[in-house]
C-alpha atoms as a PDB file:
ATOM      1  CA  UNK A   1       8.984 -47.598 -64.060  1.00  0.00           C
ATOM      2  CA  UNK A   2       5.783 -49.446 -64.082  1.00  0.00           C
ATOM      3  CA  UNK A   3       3.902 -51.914 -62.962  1.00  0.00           C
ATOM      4  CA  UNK A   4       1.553 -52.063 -66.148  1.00  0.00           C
ATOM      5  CA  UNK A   5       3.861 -54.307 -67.988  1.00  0.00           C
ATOM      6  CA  UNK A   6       5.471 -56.226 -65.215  1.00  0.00           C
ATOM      7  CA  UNK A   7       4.052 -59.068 -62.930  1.00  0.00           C
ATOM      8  CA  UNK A   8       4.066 -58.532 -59.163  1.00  0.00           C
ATOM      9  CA  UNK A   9       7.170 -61.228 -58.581  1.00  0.00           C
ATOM     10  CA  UNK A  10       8.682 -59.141 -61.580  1.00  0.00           C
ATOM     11  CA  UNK A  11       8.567 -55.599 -60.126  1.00  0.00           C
ATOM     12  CA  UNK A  12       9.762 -57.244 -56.639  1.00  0.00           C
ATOM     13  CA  UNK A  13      12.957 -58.916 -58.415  1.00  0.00           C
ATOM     14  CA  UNK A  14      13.469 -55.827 -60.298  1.00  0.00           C
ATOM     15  CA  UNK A  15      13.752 -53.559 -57.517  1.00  0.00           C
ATOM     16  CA  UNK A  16      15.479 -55.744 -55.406  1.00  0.00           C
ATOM     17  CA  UNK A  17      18.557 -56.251 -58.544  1.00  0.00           C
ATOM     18  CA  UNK A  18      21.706 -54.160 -58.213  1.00  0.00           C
ATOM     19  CA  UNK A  19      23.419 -52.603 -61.455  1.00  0.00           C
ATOM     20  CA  UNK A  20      26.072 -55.033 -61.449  1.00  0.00           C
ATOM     21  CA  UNK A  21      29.059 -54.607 -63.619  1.00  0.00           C
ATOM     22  CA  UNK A  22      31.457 -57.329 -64.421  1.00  0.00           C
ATOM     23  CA  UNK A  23      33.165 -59.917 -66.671  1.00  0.00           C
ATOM     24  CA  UNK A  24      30.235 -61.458 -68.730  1.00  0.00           C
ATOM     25  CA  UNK A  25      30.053 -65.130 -69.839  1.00  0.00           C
ATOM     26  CA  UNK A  26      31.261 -64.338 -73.628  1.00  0.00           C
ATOM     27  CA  UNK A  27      34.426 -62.695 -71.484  1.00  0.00           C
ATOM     28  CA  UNK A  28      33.581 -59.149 -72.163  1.00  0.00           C
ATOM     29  CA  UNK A  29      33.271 -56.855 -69.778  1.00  0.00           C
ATOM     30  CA  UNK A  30      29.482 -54.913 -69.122  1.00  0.00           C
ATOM     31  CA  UNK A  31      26.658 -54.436 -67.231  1.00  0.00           C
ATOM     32  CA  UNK A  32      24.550 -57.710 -65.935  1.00  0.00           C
ATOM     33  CA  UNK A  33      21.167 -57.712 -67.317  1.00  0.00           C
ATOM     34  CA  UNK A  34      19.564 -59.276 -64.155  1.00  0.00           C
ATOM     35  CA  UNK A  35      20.366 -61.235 -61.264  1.00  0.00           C
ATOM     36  CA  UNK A  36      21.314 -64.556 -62.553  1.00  0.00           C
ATOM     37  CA  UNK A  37      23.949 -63.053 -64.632  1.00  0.00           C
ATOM     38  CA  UNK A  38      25.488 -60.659 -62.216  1.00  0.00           C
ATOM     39  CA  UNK A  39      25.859 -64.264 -59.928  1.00  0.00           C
ATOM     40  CA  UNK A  40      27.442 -65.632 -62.793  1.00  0.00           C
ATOM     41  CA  UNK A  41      29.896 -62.708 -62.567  1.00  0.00           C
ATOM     42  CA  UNK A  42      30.829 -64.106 -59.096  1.00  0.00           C
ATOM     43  CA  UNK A  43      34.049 -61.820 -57.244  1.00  0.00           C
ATOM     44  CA  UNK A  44      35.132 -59.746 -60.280  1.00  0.00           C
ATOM     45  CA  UNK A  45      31.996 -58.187 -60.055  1.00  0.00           C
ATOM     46  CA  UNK A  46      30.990 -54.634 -58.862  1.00  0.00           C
ATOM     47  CA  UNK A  47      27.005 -53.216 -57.695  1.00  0.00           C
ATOM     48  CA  UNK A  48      27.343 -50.055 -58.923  1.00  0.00           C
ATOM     49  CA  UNK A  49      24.455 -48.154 -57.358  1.00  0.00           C
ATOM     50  CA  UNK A  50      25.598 -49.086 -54.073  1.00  0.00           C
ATOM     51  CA  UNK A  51      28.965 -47.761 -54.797  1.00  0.00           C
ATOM     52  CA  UNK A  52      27.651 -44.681 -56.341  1.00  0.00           C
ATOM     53  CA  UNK A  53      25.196 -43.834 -53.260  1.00  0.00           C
ATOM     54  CA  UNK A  54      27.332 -45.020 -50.370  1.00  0.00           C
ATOM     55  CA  UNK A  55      30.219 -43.033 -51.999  1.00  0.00           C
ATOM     56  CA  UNK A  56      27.564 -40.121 -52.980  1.00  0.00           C
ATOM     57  CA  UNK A  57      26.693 -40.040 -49.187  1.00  0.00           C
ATOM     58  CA  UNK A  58      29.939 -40.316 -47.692  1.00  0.00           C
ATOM     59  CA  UNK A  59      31.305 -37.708 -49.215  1.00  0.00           C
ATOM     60  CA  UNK A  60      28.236 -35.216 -48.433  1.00  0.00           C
ATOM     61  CA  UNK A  61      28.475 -35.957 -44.823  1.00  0.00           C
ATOM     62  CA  UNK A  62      32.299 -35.260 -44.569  1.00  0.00           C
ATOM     63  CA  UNK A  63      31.806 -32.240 -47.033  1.00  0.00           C
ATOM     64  CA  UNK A  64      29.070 -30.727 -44.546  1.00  0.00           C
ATOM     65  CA  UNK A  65      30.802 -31.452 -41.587  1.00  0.00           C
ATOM     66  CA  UNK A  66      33.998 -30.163 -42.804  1.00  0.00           C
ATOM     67  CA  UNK A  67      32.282 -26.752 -43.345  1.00  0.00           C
ATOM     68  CA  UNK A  68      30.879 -26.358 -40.347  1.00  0.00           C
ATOM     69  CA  UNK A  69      33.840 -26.808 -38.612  1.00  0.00           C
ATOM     70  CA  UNK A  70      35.176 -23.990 -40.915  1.00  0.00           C
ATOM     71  CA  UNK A  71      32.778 -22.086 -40.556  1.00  0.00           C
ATOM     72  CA  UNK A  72      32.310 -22.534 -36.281  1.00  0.00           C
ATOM     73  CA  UNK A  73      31.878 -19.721 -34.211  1.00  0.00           C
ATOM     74  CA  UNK A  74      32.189 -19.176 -30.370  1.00  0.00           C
ATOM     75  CA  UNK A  75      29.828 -16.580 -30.471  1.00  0.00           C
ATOM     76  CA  UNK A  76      25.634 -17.349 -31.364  1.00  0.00           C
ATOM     77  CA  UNK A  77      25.951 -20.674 -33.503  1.00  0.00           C
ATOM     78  CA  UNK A  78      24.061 -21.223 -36.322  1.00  0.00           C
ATOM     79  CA  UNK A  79      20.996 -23.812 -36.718  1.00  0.00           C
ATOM     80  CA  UNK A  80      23.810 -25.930 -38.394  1.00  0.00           C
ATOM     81  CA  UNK A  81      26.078 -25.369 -36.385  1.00  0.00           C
ATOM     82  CA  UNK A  82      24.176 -26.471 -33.032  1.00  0.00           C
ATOM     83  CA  UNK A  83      22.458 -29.596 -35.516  1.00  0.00           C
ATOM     84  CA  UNK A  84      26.984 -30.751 -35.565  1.00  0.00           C
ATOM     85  CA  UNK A  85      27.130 -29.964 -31.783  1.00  0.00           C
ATOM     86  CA  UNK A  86      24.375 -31.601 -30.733  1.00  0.00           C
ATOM     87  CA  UNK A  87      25.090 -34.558 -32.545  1.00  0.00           C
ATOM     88  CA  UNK A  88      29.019 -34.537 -31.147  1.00  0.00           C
ATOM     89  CA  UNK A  89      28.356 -34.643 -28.137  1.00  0.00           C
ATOM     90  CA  UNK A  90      25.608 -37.508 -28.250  1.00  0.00           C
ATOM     91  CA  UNK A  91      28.664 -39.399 -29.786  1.00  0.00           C
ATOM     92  CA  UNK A  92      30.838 -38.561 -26.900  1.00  0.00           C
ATOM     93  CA  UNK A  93      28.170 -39.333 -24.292  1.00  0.00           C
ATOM     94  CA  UNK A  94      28.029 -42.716 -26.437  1.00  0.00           C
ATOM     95  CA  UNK A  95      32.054 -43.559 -26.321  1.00  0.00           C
ATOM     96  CA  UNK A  96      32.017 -42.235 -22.657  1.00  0.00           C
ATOM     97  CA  UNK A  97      29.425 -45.236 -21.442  1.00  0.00           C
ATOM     98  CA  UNK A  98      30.755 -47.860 -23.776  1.00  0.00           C
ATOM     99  CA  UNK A  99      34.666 -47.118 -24.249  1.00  0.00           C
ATOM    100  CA  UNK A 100      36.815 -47.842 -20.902  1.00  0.00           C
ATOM    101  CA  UNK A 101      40.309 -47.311 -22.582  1.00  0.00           C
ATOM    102  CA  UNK A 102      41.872 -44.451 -24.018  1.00  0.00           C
ATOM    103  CA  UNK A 103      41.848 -44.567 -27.941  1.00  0.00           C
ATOM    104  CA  UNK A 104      41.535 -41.065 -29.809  1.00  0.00           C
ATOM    105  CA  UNK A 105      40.151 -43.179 -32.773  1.00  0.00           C
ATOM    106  CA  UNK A 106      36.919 -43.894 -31.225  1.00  0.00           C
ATOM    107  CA  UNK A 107      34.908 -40.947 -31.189  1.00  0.00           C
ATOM    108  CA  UNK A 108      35.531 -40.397 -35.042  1.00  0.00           C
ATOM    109  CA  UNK A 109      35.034 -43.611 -35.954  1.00  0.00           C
ATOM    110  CA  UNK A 110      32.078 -43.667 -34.350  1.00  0.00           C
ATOM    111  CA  UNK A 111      30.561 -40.827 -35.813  1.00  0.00           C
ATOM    112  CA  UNK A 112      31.542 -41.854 -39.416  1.00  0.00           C
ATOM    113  CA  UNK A 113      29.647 -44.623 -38.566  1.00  0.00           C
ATOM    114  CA  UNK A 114      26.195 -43.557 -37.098  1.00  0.00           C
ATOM    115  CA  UNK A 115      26.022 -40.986 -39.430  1.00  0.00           C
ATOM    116  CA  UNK A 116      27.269 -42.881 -42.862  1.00  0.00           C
ATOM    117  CA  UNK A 117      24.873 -45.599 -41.873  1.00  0.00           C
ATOM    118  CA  UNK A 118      21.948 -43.216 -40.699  1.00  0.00           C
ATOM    119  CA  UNK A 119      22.249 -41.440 -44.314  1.00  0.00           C
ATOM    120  CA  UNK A 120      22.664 -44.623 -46.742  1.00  0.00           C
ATOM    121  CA  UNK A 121      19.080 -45.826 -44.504  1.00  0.00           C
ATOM    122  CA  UNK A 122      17.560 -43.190 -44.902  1.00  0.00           C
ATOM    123  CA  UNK A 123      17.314 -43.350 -48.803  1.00  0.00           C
ATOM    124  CA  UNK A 124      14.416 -45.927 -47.793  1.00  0.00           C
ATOM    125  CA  UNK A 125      12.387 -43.312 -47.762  1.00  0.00           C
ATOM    126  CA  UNK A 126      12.495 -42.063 -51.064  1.00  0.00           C
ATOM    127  CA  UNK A 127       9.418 -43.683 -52.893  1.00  0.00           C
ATOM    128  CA  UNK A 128      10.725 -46.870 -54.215  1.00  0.00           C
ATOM    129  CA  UNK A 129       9.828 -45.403 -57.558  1.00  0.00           C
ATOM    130  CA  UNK A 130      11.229 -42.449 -57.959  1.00  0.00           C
ATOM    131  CA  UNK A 131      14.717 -42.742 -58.250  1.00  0.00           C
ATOM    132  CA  UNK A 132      15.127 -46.057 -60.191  1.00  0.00           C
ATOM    133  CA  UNK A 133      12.333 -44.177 -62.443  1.00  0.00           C
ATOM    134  CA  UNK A 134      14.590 -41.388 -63.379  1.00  0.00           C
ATOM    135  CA  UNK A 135      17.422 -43.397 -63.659  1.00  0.00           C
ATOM    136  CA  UNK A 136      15.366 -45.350 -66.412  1.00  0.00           C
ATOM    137  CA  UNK A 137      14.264 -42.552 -67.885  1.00  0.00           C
ATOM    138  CA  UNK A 138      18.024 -41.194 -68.323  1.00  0.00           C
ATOM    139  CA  UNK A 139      19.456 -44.432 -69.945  1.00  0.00           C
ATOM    140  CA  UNK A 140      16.716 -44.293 -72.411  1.00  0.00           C
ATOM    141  CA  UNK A 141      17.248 -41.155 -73.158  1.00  0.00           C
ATOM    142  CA  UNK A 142      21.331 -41.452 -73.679  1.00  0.00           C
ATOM    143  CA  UNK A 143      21.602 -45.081 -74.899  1.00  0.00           C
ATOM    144  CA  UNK A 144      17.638 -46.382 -75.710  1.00  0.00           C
ATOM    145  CA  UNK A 145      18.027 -48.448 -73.588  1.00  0.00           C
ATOM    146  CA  UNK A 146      14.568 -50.200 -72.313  1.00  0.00           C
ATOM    147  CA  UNK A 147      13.825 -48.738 -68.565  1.00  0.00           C
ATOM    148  CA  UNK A 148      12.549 -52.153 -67.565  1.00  0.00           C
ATOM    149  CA  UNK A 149      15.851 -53.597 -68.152  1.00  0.00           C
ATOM    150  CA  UNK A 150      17.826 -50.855 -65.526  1.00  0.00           C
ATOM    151  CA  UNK A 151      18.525 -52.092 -62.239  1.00  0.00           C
ATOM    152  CA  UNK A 152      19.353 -49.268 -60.048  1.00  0.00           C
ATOM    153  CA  UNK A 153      18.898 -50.088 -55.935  1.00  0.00           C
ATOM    154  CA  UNK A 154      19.057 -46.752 -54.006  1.00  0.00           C
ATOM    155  CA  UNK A 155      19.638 -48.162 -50.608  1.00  0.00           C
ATOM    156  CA  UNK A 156      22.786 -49.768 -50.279  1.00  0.00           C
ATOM    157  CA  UNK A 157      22.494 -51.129 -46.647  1.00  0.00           C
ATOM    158  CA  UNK A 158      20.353 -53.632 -48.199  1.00  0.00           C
ATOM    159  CA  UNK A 159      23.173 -54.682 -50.245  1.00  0.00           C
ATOM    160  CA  UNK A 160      24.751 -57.301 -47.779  1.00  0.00           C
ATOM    161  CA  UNK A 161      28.459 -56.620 -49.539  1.00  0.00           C
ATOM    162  CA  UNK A 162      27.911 -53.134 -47.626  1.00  0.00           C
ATOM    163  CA  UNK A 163      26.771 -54.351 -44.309  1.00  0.00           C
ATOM    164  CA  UNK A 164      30.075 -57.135 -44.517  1.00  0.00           C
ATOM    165  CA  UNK A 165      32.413 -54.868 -45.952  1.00  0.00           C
ATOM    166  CA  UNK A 166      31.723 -52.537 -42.972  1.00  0.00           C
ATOM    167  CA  UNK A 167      31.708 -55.234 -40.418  1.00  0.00           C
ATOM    168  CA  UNK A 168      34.855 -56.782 -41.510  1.00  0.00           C
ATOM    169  CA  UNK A 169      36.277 -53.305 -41.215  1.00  0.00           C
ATOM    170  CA  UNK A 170      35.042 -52.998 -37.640  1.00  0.00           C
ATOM    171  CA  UNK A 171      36.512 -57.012 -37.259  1.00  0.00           C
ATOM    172  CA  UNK A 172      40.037 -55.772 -38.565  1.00  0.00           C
ATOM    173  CA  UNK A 173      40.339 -53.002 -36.069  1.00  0.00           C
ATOM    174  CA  UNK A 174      39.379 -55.604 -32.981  1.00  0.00           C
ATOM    175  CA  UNK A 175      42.097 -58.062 -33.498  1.00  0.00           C
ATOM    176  CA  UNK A 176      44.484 -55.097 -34.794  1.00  0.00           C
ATOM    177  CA  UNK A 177      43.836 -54.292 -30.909  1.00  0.00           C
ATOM    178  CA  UNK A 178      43.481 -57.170 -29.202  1.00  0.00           C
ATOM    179  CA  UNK A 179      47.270 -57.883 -30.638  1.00  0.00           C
ATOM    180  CA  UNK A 180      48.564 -54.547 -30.266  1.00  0.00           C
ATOM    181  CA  UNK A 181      47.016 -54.266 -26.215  1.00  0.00           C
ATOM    182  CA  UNK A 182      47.775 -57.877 -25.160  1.00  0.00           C
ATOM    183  CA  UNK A 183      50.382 -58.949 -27.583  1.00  0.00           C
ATOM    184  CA  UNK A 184      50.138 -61.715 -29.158  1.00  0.00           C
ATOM    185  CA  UNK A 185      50.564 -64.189 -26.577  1.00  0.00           C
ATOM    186  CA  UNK A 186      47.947 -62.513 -24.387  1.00  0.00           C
ATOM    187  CA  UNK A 187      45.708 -62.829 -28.108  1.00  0.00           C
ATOM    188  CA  UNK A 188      45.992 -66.325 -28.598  1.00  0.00           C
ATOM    189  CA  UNK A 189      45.761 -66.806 -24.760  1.00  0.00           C
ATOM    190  CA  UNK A 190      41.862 -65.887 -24.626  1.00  0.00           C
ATOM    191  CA  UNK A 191      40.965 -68.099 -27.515  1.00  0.00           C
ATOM    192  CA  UNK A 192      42.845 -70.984 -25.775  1.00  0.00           C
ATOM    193  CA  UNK A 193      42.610 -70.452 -21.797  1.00  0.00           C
ATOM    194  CA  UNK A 194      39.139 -68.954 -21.556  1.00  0.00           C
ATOM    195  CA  UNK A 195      36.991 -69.924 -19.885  1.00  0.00           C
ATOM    196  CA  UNK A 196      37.946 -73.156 -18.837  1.00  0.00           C
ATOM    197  CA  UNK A 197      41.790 -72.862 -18.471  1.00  0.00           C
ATOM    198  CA  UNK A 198      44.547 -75.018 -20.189  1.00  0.00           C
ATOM    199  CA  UNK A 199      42.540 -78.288 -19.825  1.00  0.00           C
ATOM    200  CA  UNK A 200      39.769 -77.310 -21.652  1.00  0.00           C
ATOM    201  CA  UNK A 201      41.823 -75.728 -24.979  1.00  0.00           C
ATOM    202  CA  UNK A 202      39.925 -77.168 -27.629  1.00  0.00           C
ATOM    203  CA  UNK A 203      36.897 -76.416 -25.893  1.00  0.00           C
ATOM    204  CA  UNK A 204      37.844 -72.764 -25.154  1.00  0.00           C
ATOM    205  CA  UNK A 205      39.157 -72.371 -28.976  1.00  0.00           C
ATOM    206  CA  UNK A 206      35.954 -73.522 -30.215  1.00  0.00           C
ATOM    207  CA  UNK A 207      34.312 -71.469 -28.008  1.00  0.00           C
ATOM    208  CA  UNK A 208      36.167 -68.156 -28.043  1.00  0.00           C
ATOM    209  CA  UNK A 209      36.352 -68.734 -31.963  1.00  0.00           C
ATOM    210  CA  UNK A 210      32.899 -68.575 -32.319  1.00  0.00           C
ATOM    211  CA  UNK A 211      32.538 -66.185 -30.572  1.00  0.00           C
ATOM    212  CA  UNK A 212      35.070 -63.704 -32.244  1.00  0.00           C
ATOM    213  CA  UNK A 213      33.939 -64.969 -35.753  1.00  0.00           C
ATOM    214  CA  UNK A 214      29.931 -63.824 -34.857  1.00  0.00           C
ATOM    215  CA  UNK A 215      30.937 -60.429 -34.199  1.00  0.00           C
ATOM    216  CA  UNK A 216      31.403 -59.240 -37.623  1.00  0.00           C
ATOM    217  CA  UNK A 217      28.670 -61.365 -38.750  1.00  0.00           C
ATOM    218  CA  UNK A 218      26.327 -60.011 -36.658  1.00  0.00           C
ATOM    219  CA  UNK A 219      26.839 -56.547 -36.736  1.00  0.00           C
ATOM    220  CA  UNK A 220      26.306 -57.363 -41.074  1.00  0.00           C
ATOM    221  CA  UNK A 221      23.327 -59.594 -41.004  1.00  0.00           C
ATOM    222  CA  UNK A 222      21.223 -57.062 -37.934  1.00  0.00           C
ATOM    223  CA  UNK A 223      22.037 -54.339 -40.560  1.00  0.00           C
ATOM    224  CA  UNK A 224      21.181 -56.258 -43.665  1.00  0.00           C
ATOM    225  CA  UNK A 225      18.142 -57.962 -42.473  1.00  0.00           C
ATOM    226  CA  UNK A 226      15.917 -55.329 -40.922  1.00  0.00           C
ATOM    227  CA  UNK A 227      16.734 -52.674 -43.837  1.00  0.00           C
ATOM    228  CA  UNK A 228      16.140 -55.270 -46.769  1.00  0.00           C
ATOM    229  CA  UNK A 229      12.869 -56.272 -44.560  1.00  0.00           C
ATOM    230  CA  UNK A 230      11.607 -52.784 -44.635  1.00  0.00           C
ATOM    231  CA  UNK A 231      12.498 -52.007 -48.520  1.00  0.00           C
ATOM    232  CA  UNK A 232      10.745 -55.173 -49.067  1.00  0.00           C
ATOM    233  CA  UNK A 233       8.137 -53.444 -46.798  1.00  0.00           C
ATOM    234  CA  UNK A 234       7.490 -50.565 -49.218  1.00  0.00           C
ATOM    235  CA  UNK A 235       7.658 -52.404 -52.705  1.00  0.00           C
ATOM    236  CA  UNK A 236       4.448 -54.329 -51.585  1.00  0.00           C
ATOM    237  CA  UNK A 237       3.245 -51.913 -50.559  1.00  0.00           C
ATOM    238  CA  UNK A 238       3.964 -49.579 -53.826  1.00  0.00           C
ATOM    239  CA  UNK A 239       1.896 -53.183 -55.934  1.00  0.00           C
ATOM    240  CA  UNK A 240      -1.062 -51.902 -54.231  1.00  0.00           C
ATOM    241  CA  UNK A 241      -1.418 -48.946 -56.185  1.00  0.00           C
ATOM    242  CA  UNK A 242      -1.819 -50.579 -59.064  1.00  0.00           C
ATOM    243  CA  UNK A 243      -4.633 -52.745 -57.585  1.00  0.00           C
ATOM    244  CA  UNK A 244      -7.490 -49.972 -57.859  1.00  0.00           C
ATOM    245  CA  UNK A 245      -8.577 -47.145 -56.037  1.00  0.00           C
ATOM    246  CA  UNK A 246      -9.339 -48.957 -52.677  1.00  0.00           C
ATOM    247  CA  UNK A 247      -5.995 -50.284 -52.509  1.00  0.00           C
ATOM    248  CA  UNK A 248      -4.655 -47.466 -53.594  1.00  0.00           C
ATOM    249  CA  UNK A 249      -5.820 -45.508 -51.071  1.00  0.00           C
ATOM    250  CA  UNK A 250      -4.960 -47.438 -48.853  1.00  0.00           C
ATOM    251  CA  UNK A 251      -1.486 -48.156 -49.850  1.00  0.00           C
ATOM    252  CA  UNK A 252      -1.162 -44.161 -48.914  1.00  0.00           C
ATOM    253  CA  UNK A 253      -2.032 -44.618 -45.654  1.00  0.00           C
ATOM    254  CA  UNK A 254       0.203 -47.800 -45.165  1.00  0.00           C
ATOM    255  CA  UNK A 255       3.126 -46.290 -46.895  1.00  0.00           C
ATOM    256  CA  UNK A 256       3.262 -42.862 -44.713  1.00  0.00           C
ATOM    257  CA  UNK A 257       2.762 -45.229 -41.445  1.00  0.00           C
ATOM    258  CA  UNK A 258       5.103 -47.343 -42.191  1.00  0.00           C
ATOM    259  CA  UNK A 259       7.297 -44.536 -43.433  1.00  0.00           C
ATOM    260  CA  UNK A 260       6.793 -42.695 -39.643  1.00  0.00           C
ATOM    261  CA  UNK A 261       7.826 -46.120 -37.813  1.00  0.00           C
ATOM    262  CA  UNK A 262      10.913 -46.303 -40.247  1.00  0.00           C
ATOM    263  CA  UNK A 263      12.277 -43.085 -38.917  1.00  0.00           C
ATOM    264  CA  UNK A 264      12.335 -45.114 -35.479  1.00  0.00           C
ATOM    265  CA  UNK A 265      14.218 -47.981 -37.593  1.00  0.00           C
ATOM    266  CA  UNK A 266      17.002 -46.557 -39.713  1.00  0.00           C
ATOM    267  CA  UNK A 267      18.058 -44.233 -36.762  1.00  0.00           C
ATOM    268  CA  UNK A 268      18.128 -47.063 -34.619  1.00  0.00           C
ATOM    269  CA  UNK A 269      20.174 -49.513 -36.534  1.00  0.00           C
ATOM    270  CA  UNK A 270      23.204 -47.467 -37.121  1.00  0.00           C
ATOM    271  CA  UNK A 271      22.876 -46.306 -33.188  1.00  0.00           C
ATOM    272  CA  UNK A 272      23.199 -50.429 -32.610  1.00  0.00           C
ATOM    273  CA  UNK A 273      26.128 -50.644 -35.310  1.00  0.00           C
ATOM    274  CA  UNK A 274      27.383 -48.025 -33.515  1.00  0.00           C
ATOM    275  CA  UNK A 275      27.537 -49.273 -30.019  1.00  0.00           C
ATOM    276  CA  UNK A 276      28.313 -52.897 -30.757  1.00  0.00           C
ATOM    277  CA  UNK A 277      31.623 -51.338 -32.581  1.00  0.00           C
ATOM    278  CA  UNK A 278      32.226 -48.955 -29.152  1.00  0.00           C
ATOM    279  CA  UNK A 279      32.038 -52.199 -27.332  1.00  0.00           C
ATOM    280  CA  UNK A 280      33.813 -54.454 -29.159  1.00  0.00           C
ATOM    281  CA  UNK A 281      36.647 -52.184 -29.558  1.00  0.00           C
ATOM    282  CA  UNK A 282      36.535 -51.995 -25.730  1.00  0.00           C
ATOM    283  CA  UNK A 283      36.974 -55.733 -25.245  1.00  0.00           C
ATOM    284  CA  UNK A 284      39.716 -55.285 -27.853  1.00  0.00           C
ATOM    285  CA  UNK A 285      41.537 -53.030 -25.638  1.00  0.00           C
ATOM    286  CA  UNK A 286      40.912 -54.715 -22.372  1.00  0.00           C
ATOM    287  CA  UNK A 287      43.608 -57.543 -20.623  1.00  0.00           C
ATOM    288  CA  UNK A 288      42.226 -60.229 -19.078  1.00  0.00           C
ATOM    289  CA  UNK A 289      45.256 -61.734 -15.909  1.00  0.00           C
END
């Protein structure tokens, strides 16, 4: 795609747009063609390029690790190999400092996450261009249809339905283990005894329910916020290309800077994901007398 034919504020909108399929106002089902019909499509509605890539993803990191660990030798590891081991045991080191109890389930999940995060950022730094560009290209190809009117994001931890869903996730396993570790009288006692005792129970609910409740929203909206600000990042900077040679020119040096200081980003928001799930699964699983 172009910027030729489209405005600045359209070529923004259009790569910030999922492919959205749902039920459409006439109540047929199809594809939303743009954003204020893919609202109107409200819960029955699905982004299918963030499906398709965080699926796409998912599977290639469990596909590669699986066959290393088939493939794992005792003897002089491959480049691989040690790139599996390396990263292992940074996880462990991570649920070692964080994670007081004993819970086999940490270290995987923990891993799934850092990496399955890592990868779906690091599509950010594909050229905005590129992919949705092909993608266009395709569905003109098979179906005429007009590339301008395909919607196809690439990075789905600027969806926020992908930062939530994974942060409710995280949620469901804390009070699965707060309940299962304190019962659930010892549950419902923090929210209602702490920190000011049995006097203070609405206070303490209020508080403590808060406090629960921002968990899950936190971990989504960190996530969301600094990955959508640094797509955003790179589509202005992709308009300057089409503002002459200076610009352009400039836009090169901006986008590979930018692109450098990234690296630092998307690695460092799922290692924060990461370790705010390690710790809030430890709270889960400690008592408090």
């Amino acid at each position: 795609m172009t910027t030729e034919t489209l405005t600045s504020s359209d070529y923004i909108r259009h790569h910030l747009t999922n492919l959205t399929y749902g039920k459409l106002p006439d109540g047929s089902w199809g594809f939303a063609h743009g954003a204020e019909e893919a609202k109107a499509m409200g819960f029955t509605s699905i982004n299918v390029d963030t499906m398709f890539w965080s699926l796409l993803l998912g599977a290639g990191f469990l596909y590669f690790f699986y066959r290393i660990g088939k493939t794992a030798t005792a003897g002089v590891p491959s480049g691989a190999q040690n790139f599996v081991e390396m990263i292992i045991d940074f996880i462990n080191t991570s649920v070692r400092g964080s994670f007081s109890g004993k819970n086999d389930m940490i270290a995987p999940l923990a891993l799934t996450i850092f990496i399955w995060i890592f990868l779906m950022n690091l599509m950010d730094l594909f050229p905005v261009d590129l992919i949705p560009w092909l993608v266009g290209l395709g569905a003109n190809a098979l179906w005429g249809v007009d590339p301008h009117q395909v919607y196809w994001k690439v990075v789905p931890s600027t969806d926020p339905n992908t930062t939530f869903g994974m942060a409710i996730g995280v949620f469901a396993l804390v009070i699965y283990y707060s309940i299962k570790m304190k019962g659930i009288g010892g549950f419902v006692g923090e929210l209602t005894l702490q920190p000011f005792g049995k006097w203070g129970l609405p206070f303490n609910l209020f508080l403590e329910g808060v406090n629960l409740i921002s968990k899950p929203v936190s971990l989504s909206l960190r996530l969301f916020g600094n990955m959508y600000a640094g797509e955003m990042i790179f589509i202005l900077i992709a308009i300057m290309y089409s503002a002459g040679p200076v610009a352009g020119v400039s836009a090169g040096f901006l986008q590979l800077a930018w692109a450098i200081f990234h690296i630092l980003v998307i690695t460092l928001q799922a290692f924060i994901f990461m370790t705010l799930t390690i710790v809030y699964l430890d709270m889960a699983h400690q008592e408090h007398h």
